[in-house]
Protein backbone atom coordinates (compact mmCIF):
# COMPACT_ATOMS: atom_id res chain seq x y z
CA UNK A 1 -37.69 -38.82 -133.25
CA UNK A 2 -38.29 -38.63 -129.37
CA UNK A 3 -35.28 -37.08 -127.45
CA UNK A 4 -34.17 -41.29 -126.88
CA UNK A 5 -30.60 -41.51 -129.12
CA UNK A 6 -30.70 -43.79 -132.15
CA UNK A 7 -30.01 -47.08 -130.81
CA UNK A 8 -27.87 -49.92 -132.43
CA UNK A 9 -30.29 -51.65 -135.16
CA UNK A 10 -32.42 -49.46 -135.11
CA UNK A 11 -33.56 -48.22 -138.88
CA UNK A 12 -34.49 -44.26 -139.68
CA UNK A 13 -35.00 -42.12 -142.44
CA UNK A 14 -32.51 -39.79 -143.28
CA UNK A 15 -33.77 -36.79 -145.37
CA UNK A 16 -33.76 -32.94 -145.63
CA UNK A 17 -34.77 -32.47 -142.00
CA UNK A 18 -32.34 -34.19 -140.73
CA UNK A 19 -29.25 -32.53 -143.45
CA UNK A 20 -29.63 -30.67 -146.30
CA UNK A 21 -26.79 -32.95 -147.60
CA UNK A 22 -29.69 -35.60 -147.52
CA UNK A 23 -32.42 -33.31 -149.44
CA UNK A 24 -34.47 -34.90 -151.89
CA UNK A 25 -33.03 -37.87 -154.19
CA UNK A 26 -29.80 -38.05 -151.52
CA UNK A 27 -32.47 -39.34 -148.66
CA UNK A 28 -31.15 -42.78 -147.37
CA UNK A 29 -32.64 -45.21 -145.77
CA UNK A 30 -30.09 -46.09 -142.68
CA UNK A 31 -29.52 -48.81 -140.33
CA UNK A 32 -27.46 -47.81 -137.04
CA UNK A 33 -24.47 -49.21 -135.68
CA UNK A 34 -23.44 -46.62 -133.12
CA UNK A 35 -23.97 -42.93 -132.56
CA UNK A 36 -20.67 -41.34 -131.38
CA UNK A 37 -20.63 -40.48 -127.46
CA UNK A 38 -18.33 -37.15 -128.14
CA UNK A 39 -20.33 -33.79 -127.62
CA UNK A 40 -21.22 -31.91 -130.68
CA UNK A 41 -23.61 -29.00 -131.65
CA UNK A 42 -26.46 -29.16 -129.71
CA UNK A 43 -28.86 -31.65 -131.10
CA UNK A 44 -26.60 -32.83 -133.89
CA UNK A 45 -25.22 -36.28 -133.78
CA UNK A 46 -22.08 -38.12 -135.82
CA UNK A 47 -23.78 -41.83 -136.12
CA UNK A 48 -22.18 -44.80 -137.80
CA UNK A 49 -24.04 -47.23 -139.57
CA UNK A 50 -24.83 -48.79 -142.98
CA UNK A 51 -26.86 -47.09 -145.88
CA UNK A 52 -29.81 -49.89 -146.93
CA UNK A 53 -30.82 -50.46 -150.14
CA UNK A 54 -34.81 -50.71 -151.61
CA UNK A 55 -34.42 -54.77 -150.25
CA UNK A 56 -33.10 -53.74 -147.25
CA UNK A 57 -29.40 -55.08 -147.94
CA UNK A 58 -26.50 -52.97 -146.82
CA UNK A 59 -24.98 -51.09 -149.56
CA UNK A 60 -22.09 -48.79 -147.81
CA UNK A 61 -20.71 -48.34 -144.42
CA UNK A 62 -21.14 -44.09 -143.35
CA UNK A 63 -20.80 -42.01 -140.94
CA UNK A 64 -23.41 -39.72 -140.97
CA UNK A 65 -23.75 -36.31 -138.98
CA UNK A 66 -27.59 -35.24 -138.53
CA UNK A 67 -29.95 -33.74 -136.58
CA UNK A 68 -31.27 -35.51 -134.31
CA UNK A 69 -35.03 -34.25 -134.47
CA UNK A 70 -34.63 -34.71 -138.10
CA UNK A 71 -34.44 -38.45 -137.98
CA UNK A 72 -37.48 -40.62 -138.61
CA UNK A 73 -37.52 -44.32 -137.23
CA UNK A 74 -38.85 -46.73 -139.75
CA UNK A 75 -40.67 -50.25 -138.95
């Protein structure tokens, strides 16, 4: 992902690169509501949102923290 923050709506991967908590069958498929303004480690982000399911339907509410240059934006 470009250094541009996730924006509201916008949908991304979420696997390995971004958390190892997300490696492998854990990837999600994510659909952003906000990232969190508050300063973190640098290029990690806290960003809240909704987990999608394989129809695109919201499943759960999270709060997610990632890296940021391990987030990929999907169509």
């Amino acid at each position: 992902m470009s250094e541009a923050l996730p924006q509201p709506g916008d949908v991304l991967y979420v696997g390995g690169a971004a958390s190892v908590q997300f490696q492998g069958d854990r990837a999600l498929t994510f659909r952003v509501i906000r990232v969190d303004p508050r300063r973190t480690y640098d290029g990690w982000l806290w960003i809240d949102g909704y987990v999608l399911g394989p129809s695109g339907e919201a499943i759960s509410r999270r709060v997610i923290f990632v890296r940021r240059e391990g987030l990929r934006k999907r169509p």
